[in-house]
N, C-alpha and C. Protein backbone atom coordinates (compact mmCIF):
# COMPACT_ATOMS: atom_id res chain seq x y z
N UNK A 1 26.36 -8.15 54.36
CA UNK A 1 25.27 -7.21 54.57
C UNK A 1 24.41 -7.05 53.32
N UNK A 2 24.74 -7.09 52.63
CA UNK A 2 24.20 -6.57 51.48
C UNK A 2 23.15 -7.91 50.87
N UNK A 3 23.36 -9.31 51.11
CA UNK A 3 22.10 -9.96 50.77
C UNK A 3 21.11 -10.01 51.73
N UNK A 4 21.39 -9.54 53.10
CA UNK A 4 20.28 -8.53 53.84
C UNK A 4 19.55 -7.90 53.43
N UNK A 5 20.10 -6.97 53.12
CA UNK A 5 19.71 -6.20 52.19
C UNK A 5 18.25 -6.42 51.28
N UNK A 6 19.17 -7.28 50.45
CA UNK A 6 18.42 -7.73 49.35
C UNK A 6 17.07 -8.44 49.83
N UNK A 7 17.06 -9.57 51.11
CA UNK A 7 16.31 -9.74 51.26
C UNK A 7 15.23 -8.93 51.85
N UNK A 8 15.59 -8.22 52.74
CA UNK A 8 14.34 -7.03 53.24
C UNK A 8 13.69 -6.33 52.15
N UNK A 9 14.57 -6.10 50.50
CA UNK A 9 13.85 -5.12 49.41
C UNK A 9 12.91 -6.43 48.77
N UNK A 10 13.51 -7.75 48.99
CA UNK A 10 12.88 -8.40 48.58
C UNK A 10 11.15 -8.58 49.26
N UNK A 11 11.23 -8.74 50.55
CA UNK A 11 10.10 -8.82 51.58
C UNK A 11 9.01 -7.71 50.98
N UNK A 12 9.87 -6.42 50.85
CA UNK A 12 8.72 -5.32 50.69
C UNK A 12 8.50 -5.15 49.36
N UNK A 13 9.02 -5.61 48.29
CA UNK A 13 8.38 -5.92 46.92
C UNK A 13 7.26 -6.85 47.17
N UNK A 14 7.43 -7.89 47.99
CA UNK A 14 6.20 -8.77 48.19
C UNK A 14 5.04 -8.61 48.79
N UNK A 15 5.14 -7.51 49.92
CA UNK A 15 4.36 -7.02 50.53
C UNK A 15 3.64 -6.22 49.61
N UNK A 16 4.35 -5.34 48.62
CA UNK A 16 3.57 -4.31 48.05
C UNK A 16 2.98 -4.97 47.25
N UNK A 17 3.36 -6.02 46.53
CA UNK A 17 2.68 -6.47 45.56
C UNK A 17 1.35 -7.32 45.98
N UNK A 18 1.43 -8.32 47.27
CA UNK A 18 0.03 -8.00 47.83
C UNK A 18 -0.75 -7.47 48.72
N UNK A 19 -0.32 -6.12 48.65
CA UNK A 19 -0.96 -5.32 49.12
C UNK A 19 -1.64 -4.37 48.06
N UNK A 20 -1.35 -4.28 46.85
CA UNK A 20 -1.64 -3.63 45.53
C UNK A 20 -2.45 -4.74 45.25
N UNK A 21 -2.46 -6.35 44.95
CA UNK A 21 -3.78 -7.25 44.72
C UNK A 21 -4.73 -6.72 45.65
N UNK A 22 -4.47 -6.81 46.83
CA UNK A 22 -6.16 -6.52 47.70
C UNK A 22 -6.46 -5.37 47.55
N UNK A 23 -5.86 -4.32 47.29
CA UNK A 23 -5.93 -2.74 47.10
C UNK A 23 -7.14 -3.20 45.83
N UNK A 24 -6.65 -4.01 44.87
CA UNK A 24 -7.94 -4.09 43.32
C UNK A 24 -8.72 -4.71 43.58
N UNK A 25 -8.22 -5.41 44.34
CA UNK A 25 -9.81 -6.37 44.84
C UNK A 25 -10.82 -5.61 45.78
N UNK A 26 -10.19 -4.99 46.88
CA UNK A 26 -11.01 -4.06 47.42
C UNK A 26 -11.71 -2.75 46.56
N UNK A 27 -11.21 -2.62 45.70
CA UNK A 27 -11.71 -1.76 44.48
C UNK A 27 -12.75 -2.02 43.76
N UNK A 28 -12.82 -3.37 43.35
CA UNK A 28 -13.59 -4.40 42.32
C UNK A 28 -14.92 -4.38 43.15
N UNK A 29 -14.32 -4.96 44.44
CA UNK A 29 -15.51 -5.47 45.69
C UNK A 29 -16.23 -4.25 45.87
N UNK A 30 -15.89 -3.32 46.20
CA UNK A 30 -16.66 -1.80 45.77
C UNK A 30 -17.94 -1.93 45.05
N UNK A 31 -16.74 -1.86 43.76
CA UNK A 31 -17.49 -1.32 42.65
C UNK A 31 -19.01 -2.61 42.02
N UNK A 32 -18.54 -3.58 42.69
CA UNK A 32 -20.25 -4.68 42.51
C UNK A 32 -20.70 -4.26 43.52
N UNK A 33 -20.09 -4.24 44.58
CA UNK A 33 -21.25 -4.32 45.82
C UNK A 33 -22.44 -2.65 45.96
N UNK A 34 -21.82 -1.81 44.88
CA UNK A 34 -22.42 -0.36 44.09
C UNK A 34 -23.85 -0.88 43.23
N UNK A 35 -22.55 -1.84 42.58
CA UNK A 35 -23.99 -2.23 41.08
C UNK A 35 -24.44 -3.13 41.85
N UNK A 36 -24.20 -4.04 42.88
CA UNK A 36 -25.41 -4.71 43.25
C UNK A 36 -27.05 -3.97 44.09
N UNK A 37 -26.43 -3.13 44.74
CA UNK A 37 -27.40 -2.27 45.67
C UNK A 37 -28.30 -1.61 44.49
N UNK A 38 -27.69 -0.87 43.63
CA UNK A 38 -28.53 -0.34 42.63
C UNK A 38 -29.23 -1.18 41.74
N UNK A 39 -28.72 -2.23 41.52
CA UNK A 39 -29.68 -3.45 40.63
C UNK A 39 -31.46 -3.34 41.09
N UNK A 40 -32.00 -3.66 39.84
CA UNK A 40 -33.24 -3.29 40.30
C UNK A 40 -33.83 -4.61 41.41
N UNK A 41 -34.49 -4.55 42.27
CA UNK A 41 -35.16 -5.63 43.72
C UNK A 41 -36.12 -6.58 42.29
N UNK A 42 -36.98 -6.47 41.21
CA UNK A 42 -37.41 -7.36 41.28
C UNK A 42 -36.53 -8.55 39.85
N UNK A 43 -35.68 -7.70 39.61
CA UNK A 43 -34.76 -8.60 39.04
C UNK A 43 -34.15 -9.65 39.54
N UNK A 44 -33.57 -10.40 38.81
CA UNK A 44 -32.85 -11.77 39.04
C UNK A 44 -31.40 -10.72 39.81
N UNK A 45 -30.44 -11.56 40.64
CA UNK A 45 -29.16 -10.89 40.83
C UNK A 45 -28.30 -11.25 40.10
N UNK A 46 -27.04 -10.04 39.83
CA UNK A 46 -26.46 -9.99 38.68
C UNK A 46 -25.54 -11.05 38.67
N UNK A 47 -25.40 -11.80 39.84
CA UNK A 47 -24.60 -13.13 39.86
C UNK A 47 -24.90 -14.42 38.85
N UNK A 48 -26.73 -14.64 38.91
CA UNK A 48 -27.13 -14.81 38.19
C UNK A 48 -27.59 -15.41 37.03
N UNK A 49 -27.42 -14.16 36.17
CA UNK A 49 -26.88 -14.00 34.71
C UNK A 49 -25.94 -14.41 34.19
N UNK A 50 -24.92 -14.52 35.33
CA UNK A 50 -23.63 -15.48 34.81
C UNK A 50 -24.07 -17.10 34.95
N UNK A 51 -25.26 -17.19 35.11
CA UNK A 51 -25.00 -18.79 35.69
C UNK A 51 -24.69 -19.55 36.56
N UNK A 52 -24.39 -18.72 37.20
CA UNK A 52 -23.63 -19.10 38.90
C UNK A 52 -24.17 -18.44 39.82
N UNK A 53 -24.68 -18.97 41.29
CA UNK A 53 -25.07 -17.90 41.97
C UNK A 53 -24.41 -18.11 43.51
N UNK A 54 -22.80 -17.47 43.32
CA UNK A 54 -21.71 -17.41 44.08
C UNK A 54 -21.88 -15.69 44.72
N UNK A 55 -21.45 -16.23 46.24
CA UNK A 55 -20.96 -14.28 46.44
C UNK A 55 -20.02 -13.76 45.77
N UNK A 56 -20.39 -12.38 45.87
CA UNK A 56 -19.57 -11.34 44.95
C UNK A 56 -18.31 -11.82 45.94
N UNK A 57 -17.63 -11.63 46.87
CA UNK A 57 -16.70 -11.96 47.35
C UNK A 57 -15.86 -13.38 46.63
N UNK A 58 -16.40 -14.19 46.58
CA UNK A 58 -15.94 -15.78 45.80
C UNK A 58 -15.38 -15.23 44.44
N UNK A 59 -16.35 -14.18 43.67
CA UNK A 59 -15.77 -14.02 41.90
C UNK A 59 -14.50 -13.22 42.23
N UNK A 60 -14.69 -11.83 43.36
CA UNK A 60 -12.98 -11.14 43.65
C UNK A 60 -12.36 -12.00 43.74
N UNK A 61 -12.02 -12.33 44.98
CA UNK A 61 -10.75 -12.79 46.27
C UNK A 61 -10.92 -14.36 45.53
N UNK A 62 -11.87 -14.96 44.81
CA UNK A 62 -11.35 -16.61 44.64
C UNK A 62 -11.00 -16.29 42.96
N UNK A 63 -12.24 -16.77 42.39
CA UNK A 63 -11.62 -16.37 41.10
C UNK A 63 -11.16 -15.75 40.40
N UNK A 64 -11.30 -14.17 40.34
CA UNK A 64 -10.55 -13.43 39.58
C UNK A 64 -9.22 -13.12 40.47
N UNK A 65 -8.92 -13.03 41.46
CA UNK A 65 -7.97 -13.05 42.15
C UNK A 65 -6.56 -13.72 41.96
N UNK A 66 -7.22 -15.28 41.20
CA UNK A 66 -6.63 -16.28 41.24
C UNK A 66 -6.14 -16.04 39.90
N UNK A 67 -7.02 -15.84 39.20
CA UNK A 67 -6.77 -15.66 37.20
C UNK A 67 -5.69 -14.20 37.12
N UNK A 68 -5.66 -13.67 38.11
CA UNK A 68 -5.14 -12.22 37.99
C UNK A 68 -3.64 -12.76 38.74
N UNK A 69 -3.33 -13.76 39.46
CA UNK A 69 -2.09 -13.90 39.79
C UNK A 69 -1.58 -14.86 38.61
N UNK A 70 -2.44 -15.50 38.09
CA UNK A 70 -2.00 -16.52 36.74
C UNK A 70 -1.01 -15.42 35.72
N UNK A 71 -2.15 -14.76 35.46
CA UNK A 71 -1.42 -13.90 34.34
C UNK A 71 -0.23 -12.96 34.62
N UNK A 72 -0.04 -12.96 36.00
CA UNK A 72 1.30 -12.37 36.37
C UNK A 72 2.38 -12.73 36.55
N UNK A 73 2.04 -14.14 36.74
CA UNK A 73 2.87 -15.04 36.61
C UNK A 73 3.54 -15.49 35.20
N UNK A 74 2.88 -15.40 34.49
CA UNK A 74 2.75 -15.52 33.00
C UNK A 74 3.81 -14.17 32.62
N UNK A 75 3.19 -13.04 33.29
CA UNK A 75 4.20 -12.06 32.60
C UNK A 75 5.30 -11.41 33.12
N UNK A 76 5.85 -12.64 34.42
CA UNK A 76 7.04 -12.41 34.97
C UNK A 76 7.87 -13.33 33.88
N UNK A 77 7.44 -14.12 33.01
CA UNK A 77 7.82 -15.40 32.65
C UNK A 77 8.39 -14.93 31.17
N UNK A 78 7.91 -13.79 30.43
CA UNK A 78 7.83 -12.61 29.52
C UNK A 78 8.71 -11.96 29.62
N UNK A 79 9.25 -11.55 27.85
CA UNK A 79 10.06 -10.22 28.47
C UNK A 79 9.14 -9.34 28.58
N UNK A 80 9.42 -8.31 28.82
CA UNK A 80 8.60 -6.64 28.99
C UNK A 80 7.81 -6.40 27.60
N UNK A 81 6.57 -6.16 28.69
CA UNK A 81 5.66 -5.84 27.04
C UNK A 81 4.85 -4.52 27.21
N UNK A 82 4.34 -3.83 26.64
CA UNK A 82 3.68 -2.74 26.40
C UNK A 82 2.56 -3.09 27.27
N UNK A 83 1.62 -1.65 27.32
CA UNK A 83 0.60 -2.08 28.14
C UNK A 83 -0.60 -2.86 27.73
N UNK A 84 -0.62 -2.48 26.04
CA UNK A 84 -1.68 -3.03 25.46
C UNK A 84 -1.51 -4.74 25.59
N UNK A 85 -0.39 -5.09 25.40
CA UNK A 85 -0.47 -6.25 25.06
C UNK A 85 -0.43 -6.94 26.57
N UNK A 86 -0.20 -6.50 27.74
CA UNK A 86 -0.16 -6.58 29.03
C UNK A 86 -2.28 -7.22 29.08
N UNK A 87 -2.42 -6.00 28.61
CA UNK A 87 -4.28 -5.86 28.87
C UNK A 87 -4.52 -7.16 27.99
N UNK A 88 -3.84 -7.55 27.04
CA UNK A 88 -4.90 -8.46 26.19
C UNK A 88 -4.07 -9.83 26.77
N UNK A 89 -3.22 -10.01 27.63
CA UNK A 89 -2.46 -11.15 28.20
C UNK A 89 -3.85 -11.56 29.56
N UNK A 90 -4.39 -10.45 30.30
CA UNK A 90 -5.00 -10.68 31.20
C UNK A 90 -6.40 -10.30 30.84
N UNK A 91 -6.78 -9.79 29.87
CA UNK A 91 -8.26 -10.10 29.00
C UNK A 91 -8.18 -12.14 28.72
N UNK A 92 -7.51 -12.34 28.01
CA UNK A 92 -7.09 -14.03 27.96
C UNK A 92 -7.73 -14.37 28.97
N UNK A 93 -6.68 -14.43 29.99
CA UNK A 93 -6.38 -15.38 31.17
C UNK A 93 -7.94 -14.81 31.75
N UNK A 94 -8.43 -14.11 31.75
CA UNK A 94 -9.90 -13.94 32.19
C UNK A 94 -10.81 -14.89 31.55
N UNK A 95 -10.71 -14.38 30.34
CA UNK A 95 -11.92 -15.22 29.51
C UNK A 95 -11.80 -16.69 29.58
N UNK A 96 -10.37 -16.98 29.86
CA UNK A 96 -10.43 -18.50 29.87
C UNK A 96 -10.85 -19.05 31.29
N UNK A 97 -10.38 -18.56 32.47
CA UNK A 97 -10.77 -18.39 33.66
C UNK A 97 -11.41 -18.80 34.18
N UNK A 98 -12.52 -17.59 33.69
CA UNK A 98 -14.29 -17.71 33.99
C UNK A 98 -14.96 -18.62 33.13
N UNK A 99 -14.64 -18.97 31.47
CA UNK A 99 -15.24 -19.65 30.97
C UNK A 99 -15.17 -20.73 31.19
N UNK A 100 -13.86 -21.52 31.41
CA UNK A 100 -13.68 -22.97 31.62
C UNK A 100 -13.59 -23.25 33.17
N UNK A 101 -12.80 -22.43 34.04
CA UNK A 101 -13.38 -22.73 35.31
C UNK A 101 -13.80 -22.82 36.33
N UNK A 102 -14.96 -21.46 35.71
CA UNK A 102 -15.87 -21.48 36.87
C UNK A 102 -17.50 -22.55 36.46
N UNK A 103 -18.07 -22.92 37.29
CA UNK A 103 -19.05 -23.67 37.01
C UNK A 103 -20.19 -22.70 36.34
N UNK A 104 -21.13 -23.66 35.70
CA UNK A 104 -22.61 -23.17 34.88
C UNK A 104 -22.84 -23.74 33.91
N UNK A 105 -23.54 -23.15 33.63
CA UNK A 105 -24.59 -23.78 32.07
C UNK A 105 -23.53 -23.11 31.09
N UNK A 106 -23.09 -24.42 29.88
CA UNK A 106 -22.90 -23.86 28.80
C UNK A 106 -23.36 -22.70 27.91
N UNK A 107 -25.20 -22.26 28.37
CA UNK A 107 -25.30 -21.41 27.56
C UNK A 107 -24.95 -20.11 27.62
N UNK A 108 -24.19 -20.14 28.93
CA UNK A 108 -23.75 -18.59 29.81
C UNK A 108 -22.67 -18.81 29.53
N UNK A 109 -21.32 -19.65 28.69
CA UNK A 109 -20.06 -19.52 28.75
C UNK A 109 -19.20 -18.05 28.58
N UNK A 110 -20.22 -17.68 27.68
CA UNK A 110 -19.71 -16.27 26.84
C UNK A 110 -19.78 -15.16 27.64
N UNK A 111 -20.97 -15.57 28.44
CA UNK A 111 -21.17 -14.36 29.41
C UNK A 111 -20.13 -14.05 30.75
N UNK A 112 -20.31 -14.79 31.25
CA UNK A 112 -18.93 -15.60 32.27
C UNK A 112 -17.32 -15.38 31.55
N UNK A 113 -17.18 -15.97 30.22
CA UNK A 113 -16.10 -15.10 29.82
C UNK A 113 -15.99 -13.28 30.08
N UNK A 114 -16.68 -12.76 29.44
CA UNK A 114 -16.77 -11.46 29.36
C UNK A 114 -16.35 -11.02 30.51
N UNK A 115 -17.30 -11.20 31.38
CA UNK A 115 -17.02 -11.01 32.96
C UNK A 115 -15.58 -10.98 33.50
N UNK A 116 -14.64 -12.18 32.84
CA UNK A 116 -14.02 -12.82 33.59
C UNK A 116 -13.03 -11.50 32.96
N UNK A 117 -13.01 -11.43 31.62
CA UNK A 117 -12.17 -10.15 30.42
C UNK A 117 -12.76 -8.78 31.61
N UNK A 118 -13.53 -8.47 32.06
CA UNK A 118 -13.50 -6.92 32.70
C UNK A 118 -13.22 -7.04 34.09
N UNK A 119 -12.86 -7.91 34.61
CA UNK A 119 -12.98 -8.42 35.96
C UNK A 119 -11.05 -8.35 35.59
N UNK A 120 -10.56 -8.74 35.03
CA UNK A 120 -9.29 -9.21 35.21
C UNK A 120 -8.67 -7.70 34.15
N UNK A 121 -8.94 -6.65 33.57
CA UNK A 121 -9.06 -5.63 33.23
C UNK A 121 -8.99 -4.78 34.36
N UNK A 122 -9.76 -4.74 35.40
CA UNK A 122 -9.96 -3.88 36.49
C UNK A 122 -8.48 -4.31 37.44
N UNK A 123 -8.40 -5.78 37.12
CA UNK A 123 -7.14 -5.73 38.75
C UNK A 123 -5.92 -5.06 37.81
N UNK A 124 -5.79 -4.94 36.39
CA UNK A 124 -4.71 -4.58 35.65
C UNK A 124 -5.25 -2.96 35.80
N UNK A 125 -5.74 -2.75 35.50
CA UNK A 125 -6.25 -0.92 36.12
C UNK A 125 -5.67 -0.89 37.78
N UNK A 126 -5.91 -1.87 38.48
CA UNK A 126 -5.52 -1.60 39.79
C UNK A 126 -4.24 -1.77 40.18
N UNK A 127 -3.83 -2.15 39.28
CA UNK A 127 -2.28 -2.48 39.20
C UNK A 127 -1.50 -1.63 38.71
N UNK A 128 -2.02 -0.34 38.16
CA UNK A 128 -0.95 0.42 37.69
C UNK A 128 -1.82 1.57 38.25
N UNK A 129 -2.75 1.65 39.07
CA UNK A 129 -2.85 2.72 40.05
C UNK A 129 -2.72 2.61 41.14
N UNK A 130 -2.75 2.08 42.08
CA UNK A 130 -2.76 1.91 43.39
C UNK A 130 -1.07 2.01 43.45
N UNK A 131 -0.06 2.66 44.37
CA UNK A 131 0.94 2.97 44.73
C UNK A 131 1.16 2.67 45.73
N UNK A 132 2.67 2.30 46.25
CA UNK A 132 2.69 2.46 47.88
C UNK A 132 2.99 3.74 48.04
N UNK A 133 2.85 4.86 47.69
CA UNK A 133 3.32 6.56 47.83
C UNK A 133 2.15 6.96 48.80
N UNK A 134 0.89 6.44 48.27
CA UNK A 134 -0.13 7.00 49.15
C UNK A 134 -1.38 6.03 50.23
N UNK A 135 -2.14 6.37 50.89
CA UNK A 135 -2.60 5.86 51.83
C UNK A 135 -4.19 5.33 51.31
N UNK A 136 -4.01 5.37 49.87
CA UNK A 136 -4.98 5.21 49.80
C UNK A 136 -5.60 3.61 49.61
N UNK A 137 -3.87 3.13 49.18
CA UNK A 137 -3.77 1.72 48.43
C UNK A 137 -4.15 0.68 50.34
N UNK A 138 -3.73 0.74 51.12
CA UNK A 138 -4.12 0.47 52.43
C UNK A 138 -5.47 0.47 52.75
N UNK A 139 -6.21 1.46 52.35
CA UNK A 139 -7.57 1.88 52.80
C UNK A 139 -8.64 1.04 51.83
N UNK A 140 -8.03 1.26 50.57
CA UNK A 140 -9.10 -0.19 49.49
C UNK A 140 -8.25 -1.54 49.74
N UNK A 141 -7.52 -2.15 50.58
CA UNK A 141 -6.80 -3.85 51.07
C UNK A 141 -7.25 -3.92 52.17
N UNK A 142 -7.96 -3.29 53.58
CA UNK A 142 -8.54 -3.26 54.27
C UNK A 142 -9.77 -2.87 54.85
N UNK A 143 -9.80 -1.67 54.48
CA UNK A 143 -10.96 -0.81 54.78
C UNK A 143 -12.19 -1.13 54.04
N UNK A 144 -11.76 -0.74 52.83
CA UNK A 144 -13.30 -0.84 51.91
C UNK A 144 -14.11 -2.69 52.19
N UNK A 145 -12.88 -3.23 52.04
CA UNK A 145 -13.41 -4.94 52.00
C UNK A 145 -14.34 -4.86 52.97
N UNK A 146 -14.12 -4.09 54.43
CA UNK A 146 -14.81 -4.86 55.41
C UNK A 146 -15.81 -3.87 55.76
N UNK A 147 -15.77 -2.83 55.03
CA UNK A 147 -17.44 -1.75 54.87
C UNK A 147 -18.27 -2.56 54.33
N UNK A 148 -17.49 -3.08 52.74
CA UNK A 148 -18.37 -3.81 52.02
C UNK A 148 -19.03 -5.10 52.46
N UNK A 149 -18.41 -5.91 52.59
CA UNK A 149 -19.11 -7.14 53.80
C UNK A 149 -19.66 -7.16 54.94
N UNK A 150 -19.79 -5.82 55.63
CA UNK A 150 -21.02 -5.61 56.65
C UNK A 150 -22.13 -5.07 55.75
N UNK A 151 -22.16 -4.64 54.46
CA UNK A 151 -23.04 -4.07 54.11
C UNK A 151 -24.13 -4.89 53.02
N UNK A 152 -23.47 -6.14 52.34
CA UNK A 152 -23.80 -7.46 51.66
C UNK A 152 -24.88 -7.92 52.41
């Protein structure tokens, strides 16, 4: 019985854990699809500026998504580290990410890094807020995503 057990605590560690990724991603996806609406109409879009002109959906759910399971992977692989050094493990894995591989012009590398450093900052913010205690972590992994993509 008991590696029953284990496997069902195992199942719902997995569940929570992606259900806490889309919980930040639905968070992230928010929070551009905010700054995109408010961006000024006769500006360039803030996609852009990075050099790339991908949906906001592609930089969540593909790339930073992807750079944000790298570095967790990375720090299952770790012993236990503080938070700071947690943040500057997935500041890294951002900047390298976005800089080397996402596509664009060399002269935007830096910028695209940056991005990639607050983008992968936010799923580590979302990672130590979003809980399974409350209903809220459900409502930004489902809900918000698909307000936000009728509203794009």
């Amino acid at each position: 019985m008991k590696s029953g057990n284990k496997r069902i605590n195992g199942r719902g560690e997995m569940s929570y854990y992606a259900l806490n990724k889309l919980a930040s991603a639905g968070a992230i996806l928010l929070l551009l699809t905010v700054i995109s609406w408010l961006w000024p109409s006769g500006a360039s879009k803030p996609s852009s500026i990075l050099g790339v002109s991908l949906p906001l959906e592609h930089w969540v759910y593909g790339y930073a998504l992807l750079a944000s399971l790298s570095a967790d992977a990375i720090l299952s692989l770790l012993p236990s580290l503080d938070r700071l050094k947690q943040a500057g493990l997935y500041a890294a894995a951002g900047f390298l990410f976005f800089a080397l591989v996402t596509e664009g012009g060399s002269d935007t590398i830096w910028i695209r890094g940056v991005a990639g450093v607050l983008l992968l900052l936010m799923y580590l913010w979302g990672k130590q807020t979003f809980t399974n205690q409350t209903l809220v972590t459900p409502l930004f992994a489902l809900v918000v995503p698909l307000i936000c993509w009728a509203f794009i």
